[in-house]
Protein backbone atom coordinates (compact mmCIF):
# COMPACT_ATOMS: atom_id res chain seq x y z
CA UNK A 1 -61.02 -19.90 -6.86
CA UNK A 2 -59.71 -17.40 -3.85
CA UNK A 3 -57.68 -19.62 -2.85
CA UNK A 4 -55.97 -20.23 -6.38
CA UNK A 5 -55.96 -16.73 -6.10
CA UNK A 6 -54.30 -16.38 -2.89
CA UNK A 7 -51.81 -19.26 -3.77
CA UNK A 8 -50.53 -17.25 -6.71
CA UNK A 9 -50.29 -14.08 -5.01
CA UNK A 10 -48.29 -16.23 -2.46
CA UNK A 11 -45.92 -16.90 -4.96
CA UNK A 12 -45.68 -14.55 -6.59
CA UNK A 13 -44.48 -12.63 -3.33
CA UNK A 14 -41.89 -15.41 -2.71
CA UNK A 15 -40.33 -14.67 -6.33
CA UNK A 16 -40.08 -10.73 -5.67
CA UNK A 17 -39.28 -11.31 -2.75
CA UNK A 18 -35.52 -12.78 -3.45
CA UNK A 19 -34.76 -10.22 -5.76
CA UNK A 20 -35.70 -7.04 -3.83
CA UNK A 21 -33.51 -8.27 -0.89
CA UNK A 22 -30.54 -8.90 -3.17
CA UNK A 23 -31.12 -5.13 -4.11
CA UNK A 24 -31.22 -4.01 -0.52
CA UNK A 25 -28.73 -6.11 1.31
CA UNK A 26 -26.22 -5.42 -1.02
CA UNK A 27 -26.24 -1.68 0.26
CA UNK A 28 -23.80 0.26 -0.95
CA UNK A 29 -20.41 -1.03 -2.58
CA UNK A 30 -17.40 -1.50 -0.21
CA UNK A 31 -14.65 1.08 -1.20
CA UNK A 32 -11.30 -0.71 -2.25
CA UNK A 33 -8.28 0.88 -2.65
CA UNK A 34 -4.16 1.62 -1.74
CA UNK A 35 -1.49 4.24 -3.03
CA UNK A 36 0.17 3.40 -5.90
CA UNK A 37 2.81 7.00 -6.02
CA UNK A 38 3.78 7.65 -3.45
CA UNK A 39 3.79 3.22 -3.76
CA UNK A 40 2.94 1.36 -1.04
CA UNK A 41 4.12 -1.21 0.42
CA UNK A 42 1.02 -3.51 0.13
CA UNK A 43 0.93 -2.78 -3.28
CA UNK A 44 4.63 -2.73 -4.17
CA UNK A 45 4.72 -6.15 -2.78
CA UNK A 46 1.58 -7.75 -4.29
CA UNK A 47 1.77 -9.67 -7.51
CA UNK A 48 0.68 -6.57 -9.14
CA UNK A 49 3.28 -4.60 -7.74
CA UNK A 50 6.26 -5.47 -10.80
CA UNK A 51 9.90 -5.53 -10.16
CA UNK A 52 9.61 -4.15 -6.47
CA UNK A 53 7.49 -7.37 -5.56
CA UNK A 54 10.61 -9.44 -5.75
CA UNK A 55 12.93 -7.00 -3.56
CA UNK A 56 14.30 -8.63 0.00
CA UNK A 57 12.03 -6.19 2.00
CA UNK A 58 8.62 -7.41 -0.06
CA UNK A 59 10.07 -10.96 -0.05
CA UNK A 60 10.62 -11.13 4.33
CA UNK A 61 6.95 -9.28 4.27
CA UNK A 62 5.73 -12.36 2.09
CA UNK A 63 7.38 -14.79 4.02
CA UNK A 64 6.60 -13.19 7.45
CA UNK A 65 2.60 -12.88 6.30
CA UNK A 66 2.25 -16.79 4.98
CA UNK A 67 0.70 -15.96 1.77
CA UNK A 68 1.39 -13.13 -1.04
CA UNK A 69 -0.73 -9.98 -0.82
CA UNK A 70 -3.05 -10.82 -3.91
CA UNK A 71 -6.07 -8.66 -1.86
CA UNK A 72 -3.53 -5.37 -1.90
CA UNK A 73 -6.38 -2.90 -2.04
CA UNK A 74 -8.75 -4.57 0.81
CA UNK A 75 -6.14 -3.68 3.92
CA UNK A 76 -9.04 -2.24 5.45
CA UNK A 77 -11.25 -1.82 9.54
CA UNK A 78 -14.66 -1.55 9.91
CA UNK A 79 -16.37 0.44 12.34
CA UNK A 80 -13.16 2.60 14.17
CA UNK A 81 -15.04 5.59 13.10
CA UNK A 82 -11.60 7.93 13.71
CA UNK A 83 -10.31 6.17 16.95
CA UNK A 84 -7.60 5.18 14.92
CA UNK A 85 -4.58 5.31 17.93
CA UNK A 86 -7.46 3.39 19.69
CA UNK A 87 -8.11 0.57 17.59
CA UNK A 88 -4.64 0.09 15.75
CA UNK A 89 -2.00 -1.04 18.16
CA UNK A 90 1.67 0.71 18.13
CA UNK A 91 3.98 -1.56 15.62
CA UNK A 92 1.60 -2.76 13.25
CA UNK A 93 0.28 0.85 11.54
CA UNK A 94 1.19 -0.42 8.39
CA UNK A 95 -0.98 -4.13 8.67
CA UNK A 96 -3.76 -2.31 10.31
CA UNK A 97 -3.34 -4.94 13.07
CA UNK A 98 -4.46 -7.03 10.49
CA UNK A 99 -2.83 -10.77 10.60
CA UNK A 100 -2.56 -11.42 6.81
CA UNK A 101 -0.69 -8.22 6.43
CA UNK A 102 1.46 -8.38 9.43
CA UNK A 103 4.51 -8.23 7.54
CA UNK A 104 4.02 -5.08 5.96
CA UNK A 105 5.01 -4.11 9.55
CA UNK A 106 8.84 -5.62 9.65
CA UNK A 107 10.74 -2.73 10.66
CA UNK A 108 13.70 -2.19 7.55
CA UNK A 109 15.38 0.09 5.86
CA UNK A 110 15.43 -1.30 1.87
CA UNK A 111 11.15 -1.39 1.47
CA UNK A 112 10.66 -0.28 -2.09
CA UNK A 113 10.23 3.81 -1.63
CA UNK A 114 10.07 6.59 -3.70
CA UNK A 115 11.70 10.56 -3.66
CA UNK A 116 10.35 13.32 -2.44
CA UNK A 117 11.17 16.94 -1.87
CA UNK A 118 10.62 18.88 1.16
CA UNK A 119 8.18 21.03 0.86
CA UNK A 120 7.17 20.35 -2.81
CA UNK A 121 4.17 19.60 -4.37
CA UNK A 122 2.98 16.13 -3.30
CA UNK A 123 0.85 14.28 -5.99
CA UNK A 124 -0.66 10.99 -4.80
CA UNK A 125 -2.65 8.88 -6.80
CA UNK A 126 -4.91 6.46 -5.05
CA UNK A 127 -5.90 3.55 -6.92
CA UNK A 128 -9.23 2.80 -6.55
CA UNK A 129 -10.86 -0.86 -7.50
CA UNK A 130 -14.22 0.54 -6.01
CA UNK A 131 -14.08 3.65 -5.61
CA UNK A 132 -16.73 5.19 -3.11
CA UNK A 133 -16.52 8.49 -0.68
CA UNK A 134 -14.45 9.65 2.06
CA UNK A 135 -11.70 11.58 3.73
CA UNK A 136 -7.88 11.01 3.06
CA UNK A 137 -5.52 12.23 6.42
CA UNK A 138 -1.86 12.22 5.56
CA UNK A 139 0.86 12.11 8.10
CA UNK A 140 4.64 11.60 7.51
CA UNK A 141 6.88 10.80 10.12
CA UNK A 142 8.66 12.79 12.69
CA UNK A 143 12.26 14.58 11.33
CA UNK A 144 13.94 12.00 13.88
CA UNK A 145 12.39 9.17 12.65
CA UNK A 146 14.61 5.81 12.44
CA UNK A 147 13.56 3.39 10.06
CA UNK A 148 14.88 0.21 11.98
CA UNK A 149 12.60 0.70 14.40
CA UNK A 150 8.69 -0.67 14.35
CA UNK A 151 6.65 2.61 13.52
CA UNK A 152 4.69 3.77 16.15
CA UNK A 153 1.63 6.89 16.93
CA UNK A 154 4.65 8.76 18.48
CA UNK A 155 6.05 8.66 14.67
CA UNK A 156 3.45 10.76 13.47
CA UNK A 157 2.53 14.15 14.08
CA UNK A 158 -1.06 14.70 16.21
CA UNK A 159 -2.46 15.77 13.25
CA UNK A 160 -2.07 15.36 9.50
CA UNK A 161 -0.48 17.76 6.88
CA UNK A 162 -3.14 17.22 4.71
CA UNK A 163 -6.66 16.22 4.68
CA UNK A 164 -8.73 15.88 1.56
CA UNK A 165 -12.36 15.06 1.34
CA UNK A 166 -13.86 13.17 -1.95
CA UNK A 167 -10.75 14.20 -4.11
CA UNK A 168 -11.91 13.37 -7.74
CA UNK A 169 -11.36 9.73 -9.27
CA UNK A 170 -9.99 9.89 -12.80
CA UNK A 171 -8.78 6.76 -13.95
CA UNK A 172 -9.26 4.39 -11.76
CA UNK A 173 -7.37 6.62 -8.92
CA UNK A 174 -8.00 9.42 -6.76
CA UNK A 175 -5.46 12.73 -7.18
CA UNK A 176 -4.62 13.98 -3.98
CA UNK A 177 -2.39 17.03 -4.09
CA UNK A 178 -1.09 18.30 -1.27
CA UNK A 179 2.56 20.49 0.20
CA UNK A 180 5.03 18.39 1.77
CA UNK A 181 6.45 19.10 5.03
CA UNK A 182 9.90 20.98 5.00
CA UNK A 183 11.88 20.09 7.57
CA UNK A 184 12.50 15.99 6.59
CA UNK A 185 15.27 14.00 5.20
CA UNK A 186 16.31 11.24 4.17
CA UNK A 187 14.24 8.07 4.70
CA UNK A 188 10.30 8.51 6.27
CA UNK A 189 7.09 6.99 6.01
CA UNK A 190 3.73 8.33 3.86
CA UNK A 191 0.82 7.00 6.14
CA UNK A 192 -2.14 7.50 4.91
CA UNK A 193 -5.71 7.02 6.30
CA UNK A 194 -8.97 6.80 4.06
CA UNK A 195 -11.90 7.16 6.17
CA UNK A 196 -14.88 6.01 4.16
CA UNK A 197 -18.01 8.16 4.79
CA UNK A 198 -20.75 5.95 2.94
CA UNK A 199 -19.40 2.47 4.37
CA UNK A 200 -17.96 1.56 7.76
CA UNK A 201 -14.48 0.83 6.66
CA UNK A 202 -11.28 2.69 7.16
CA UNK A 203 -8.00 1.78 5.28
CA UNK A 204 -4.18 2.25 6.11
CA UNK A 205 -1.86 2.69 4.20
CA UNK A 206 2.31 2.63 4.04
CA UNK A 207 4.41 4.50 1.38
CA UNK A 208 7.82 4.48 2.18
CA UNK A 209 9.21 8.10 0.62
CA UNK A 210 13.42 9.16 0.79
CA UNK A 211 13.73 13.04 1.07
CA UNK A 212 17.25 14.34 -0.37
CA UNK A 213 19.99 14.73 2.56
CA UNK A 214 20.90 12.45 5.31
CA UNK A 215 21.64 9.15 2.75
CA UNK A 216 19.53 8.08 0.53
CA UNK A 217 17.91 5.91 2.92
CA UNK A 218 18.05 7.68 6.04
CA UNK A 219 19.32 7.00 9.56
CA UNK A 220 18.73 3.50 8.33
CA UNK A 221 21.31 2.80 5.97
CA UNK A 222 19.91 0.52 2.87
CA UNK A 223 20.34 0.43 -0.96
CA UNK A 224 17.57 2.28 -2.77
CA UNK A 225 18.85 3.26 -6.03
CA UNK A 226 17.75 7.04 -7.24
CA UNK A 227 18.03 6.62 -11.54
CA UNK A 228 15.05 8.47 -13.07
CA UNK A 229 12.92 5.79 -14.56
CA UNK A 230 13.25 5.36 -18.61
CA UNK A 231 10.20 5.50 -21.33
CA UNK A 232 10.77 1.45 -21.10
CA UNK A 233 10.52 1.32 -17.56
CA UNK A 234 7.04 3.28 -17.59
CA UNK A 235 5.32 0.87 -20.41
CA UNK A 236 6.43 -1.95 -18.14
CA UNK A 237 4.99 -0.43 -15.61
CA UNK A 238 1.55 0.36 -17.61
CA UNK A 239 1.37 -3.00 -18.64
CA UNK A 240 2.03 -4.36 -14.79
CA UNK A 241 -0.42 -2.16 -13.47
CA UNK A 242 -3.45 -3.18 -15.67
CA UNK A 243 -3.12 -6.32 -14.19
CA UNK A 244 -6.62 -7.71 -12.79
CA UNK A 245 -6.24 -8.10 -8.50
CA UNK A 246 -7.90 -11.23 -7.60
CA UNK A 247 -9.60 -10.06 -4.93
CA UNK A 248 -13.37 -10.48 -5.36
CA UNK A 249 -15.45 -7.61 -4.11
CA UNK A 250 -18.49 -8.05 -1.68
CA UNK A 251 -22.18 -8.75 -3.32
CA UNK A 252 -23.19 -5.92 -5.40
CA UNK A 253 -19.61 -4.26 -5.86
CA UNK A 254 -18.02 -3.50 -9.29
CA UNK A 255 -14.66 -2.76 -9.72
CA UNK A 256 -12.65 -0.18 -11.75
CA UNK A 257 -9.25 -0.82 -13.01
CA UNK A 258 -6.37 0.30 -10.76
CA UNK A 259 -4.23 3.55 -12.22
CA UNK A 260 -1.06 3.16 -13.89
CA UNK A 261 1.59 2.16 -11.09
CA UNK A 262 4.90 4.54 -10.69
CA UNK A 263 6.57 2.07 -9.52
CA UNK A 264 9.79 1.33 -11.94
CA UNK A 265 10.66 -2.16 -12.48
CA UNK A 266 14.13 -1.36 -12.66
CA UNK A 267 14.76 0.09 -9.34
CA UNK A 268 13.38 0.21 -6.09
CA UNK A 269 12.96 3.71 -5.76
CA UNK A 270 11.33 6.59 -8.16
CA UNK A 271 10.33 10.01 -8.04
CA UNK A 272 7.21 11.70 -7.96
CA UNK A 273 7.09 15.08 -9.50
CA UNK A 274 4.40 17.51 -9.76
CA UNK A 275 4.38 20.64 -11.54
CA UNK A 276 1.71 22.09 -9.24
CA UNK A 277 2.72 23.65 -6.54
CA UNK A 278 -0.91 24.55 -5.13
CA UNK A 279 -1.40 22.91 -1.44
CA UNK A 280 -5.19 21.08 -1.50
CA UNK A 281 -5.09 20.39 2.22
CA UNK A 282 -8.38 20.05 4.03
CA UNK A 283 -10.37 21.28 0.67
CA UNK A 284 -13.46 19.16 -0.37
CA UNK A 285 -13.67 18.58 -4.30
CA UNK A 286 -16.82 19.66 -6.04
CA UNK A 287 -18.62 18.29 -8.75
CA UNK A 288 -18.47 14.67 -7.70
CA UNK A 289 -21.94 12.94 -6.93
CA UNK A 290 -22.48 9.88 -6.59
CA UNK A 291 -20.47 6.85 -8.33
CA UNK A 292 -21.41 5.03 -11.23
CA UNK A 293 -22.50 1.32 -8.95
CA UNK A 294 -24.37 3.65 -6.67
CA UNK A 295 -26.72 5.12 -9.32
CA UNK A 296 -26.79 1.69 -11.18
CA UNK A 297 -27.97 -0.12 -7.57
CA UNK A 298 -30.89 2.47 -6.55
CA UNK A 299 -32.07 2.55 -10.36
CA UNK A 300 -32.37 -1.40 -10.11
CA UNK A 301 -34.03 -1.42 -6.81
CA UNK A 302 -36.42 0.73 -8.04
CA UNK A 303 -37.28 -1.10 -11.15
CA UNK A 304 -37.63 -4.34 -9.12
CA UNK A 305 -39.93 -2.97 -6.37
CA UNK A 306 -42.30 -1.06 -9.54
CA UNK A 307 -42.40 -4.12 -11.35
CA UNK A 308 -42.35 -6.61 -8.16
CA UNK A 309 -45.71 -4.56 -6.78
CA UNK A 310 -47.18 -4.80 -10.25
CA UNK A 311 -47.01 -8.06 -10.52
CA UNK A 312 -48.77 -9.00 -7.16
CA UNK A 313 -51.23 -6.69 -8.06
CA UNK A 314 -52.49 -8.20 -11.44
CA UNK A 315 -52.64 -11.88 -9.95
CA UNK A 316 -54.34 -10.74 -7.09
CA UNK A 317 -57.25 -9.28 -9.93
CA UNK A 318 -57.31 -12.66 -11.32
């Protein structure tokens, strides 16, 4: 009899044993994520990204890549931990180094962009397919910045203009308000940096913005149009955005729909406007705690290793 005993309790073990692992190794879930306004360019040019995806600049950056960019919100680097100038070679700021992004970094003058005003209220929303913490660092490139040429760390400033730690996600996005810069014109670059602080990773970002004066498109010539989108344009682009990525998220991970994209499907470039005027730079946001997978994962594990012990337990008594 003790060793029926001891056979059950063995497998009983060996059926827990699967489950609480599951729980464990899963960790937490792997942020995902990419600008949609100001858009960028991985996004603009992903199947999700509407009429911009079928511009010459996202077309090259399809054709120089090998494949389209379905997986627009996983442009991400584990482990650099802020040694971003160490780890991310000049040239390829906007791939993240990465090969199946590589032509996100084709130096041109016509990517899809979006207008600005210097020093005006910037409103970014940062779509979020699973959303977790960090810190947001945004940088825009040098007044004599030339478009033609492969962006490099000497592009950007030393240090950001804004830095924003766990703005709040509403809607599938994180709002990240911020003051422009003053002193640009005409055609720049919106590189952002999400540091994650509860997962290893660190995502890059390209949003190609075109500040009034110097051309529309900068020292780089190009054909960005500037017509305000219409009330069809924005459905269009509602209806684009709600469009399911493909990319399928790590064990344990649940998504969240990406927010609405800005991007109008008649023209390659729109504006962002923002009533507020009220900088947010280097603020932390309060009233955010934990997200909704996090909760769901530690209530599970908990469950499993209550009901896992209690089941070893009455065997064991048998």
């Amino acid at each position: 009899m003790p060793r029926i005993r001891s056979h059950r309790s063995a497998l009983a073990a060996a059926a827990v044993t699967p489950l609480l692992l599951t729980v464990w190794t899963a960790g937490p879930a792997q942020a995902h994520g990419a600008p949609t306004d100001p858009v960028s360019r991985v996004y603009a040019c992903s199947p999700d990204g509407g009429s911009p995806s079928g511009s010459a600049a996202c077309r090259a950056a399809v054709a120089s890549s090998g494949a389209p960019f379905t997986a627009w919100d996983n442009l991400r680097i584990a482990n650099v931990n802020g040694r971003d100038r160490q780890v991310v070679p000049d040239g390829r700021l906007c791939s993240g180094g990465l090969p199946a992004y590589r032509g996100l970094d084709l130096a041109r003058a016509d990517w899809p962009s979006t207008r600005l005003t210097p020093g005006a209220a910037l409103a970014m929303r940062y779509a979020s397919t699973i959303p977790h913490t960090g810190t947001f660092r945004l940088y825009l490139t040098e007044p004599a910045y030339d478009p033609t040429k492969p962006l490099t760390w000497s592009d950007l400033p030393e240090r950001p203009f804004a830095e924003v730690k766990d703005p709040a996600l509403t809607d599938g996005a994180y709002r990240i308000r911020a003051t422009l810069p003053s002193d640009r014109a005409g055609r720049h670059v919106l590189f952002t940096i999400w540091q994650n602080s509860s997962t290893p990773d660190t995502y890059y970002s390209c949003s190609d913005v075109v500040f009034p004066g110097g051309g529309s498109s900068g020292s780089g010539g190009g054909s960005a149009t500037t017509s305000a989108p219409t009330d069809k344009d924005r459905a269009n682009d509602r209806t684009t955005a709600g469009a399911s990525p493909t990319t399928k998220p790590r064990a344990g991970e649940q998504r969240t729909p990406p927010a609405p994209s800005p991007s109008a499907p008649a023209a390659t470039e729109t504006p962002n406007t923002q009533a507020d005027s009220t900088p947010v730079a280097s603020t932390e946001a309060t009233g955010t705690g934990p997200s909704t997978p996090a909760l769901a994962g530690g209530a599970a594990a908990v469950l499993l290793l209550t009901g896992g012990a209690a089941l070893v337990l009455r065997l064991r008594r048998r």
